[in-house]
N, C-alpha and C. Protein backbone atom coordinates (compact mmCIF):
# COMPACT_ATOMS: atom_id res chain seq x y z
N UNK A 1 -5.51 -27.97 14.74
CA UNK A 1 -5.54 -27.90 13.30
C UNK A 1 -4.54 -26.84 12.84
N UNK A 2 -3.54 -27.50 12.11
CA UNK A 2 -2.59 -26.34 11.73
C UNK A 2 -2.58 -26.40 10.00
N UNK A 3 -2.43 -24.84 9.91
CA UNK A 3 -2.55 -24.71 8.17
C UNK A 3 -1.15 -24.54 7.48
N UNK A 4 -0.95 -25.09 6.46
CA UNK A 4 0.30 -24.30 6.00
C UNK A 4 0.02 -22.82 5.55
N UNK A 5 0.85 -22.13 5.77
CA UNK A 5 0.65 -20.48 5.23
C UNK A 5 1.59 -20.16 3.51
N UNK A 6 2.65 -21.29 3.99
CA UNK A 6 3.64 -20.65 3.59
C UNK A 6 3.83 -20.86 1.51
N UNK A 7 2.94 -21.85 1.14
CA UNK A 7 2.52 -21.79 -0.05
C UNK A 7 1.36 -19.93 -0.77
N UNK A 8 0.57 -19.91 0.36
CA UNK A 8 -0.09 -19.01 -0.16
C UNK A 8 0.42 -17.53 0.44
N UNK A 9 1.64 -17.11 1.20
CA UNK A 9 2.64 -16.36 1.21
C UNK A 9 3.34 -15.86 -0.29
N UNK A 10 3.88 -17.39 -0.30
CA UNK A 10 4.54 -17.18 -2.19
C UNK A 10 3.78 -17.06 -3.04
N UNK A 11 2.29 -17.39 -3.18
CA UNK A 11 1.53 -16.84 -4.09
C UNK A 11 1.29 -15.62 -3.97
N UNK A 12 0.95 -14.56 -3.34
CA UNK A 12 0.27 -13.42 -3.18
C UNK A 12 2.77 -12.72 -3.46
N UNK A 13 3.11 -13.15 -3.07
CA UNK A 13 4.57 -12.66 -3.25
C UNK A 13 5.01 -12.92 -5.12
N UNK A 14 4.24 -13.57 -5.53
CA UNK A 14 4.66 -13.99 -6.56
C UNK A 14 3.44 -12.73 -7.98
N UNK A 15 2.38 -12.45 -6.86
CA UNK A 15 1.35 -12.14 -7.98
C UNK A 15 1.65 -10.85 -8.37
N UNK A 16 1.89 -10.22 -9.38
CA UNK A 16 1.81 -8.72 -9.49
C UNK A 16 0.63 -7.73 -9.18
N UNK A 17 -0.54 -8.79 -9.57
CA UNK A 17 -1.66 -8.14 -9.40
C UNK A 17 -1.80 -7.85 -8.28
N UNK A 18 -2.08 -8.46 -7.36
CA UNK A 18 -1.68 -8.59 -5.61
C UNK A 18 -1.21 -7.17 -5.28
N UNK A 19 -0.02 -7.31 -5.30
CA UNK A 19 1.12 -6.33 -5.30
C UNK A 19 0.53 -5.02 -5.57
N UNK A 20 0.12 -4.96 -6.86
CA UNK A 20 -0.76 -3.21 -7.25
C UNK A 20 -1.59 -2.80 -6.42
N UNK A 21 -2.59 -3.88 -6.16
CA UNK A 21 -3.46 -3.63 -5.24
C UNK A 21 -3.26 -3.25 -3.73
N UNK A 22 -2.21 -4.54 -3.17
CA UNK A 22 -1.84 -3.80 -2.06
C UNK A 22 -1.38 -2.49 -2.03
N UNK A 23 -0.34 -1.76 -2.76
CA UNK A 23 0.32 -0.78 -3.14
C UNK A 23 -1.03 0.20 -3.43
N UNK A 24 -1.84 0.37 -4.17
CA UNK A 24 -2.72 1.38 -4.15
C UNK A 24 -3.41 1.51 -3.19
N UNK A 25 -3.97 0.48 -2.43
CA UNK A 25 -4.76 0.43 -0.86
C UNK A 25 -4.38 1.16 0.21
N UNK A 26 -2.60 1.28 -0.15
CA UNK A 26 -1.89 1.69 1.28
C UNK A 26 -1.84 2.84 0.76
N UNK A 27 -1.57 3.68 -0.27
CA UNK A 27 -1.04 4.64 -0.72
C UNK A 27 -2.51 5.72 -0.65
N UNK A 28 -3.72 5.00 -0.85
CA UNK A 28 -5.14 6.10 -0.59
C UNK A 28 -4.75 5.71 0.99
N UNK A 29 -4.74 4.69 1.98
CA UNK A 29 -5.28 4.81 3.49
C UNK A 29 -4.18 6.11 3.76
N UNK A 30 -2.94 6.06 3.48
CA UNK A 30 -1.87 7.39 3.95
C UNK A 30 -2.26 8.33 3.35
N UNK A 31 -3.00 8.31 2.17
CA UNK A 31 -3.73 10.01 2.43
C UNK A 31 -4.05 10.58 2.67
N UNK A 32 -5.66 9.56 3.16
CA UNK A 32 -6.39 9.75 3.76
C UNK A 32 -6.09 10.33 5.53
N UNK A 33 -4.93 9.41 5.77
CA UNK A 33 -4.58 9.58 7.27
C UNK A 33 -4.11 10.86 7.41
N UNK A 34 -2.94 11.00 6.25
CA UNK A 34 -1.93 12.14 6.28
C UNK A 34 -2.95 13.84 6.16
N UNK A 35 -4.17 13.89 5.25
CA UNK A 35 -5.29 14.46 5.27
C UNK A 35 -5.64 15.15 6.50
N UNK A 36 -5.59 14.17 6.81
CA UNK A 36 -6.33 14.13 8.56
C UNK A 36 -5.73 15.32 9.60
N UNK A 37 -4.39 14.68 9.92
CA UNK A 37 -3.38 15.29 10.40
C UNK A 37 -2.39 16.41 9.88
N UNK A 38 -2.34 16.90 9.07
CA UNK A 38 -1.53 17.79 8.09
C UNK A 38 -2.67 18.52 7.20
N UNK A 39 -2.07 19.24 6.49
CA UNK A 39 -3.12 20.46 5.39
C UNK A 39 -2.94 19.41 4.69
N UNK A 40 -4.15 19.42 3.39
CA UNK A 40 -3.95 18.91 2.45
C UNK A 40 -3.22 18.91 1.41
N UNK A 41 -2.87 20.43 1.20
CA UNK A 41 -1.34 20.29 0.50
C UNK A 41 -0.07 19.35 1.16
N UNK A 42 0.17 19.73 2.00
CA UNK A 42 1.29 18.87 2.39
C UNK A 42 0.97 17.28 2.22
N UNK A 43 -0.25 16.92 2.35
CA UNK A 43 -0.55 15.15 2.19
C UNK A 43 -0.14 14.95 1.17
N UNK A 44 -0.85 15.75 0.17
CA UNK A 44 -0.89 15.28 -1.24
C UNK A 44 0.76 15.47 -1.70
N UNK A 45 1.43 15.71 -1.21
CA UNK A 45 3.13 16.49 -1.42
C UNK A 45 3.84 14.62 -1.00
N UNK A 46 3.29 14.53 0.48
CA UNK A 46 3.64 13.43 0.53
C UNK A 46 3.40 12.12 0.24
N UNK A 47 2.04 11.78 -0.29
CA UNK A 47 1.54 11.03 -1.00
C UNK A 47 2.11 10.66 -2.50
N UNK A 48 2.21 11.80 -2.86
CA UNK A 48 2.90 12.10 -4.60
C UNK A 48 4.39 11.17 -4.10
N UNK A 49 5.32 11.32 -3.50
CA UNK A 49 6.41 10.96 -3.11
C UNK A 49 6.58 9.51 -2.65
N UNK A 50 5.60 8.72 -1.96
CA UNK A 50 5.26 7.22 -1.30
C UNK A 50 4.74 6.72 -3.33
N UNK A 51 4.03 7.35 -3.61
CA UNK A 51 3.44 6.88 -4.81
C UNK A 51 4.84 6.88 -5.55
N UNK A 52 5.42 7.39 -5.77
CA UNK A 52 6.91 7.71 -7.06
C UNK A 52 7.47 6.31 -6.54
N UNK A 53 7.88 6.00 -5.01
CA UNK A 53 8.54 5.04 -4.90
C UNK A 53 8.38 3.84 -5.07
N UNK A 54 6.96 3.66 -5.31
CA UNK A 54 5.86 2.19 -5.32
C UNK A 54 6.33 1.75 -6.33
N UNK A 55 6.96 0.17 -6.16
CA UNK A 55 7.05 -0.65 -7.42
C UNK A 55 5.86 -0.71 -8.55
């Protein structure tokens, strides 16, 4: 059984909403990570900076 992907590729590529969401999802998990591993000043330094560049 094979699916096409490649219609619902261009939808989620096409959605803005999509897009925000992914973009805010990734931008808390690297804080969270960066948190982890680094002081929290420095996360939040680099977080602020991944966030500026986010479409």
């Amino acid at each position: 059984m094979k699916a096409d992907t490649d219609p619902v590729i261009d939808a989620f590529r096409k959605n803005e909403q999509v897009k925000s969401v992914f973009w805010a999802l990734f931008v808390a998990m690297a804080g969270r990570v960066l948190a982890r591993v680094l002081d929290p000043a420095t996360a939040q330094q680099i977080v602020g900076i991944i966030s500026s560049g986010v479409p």
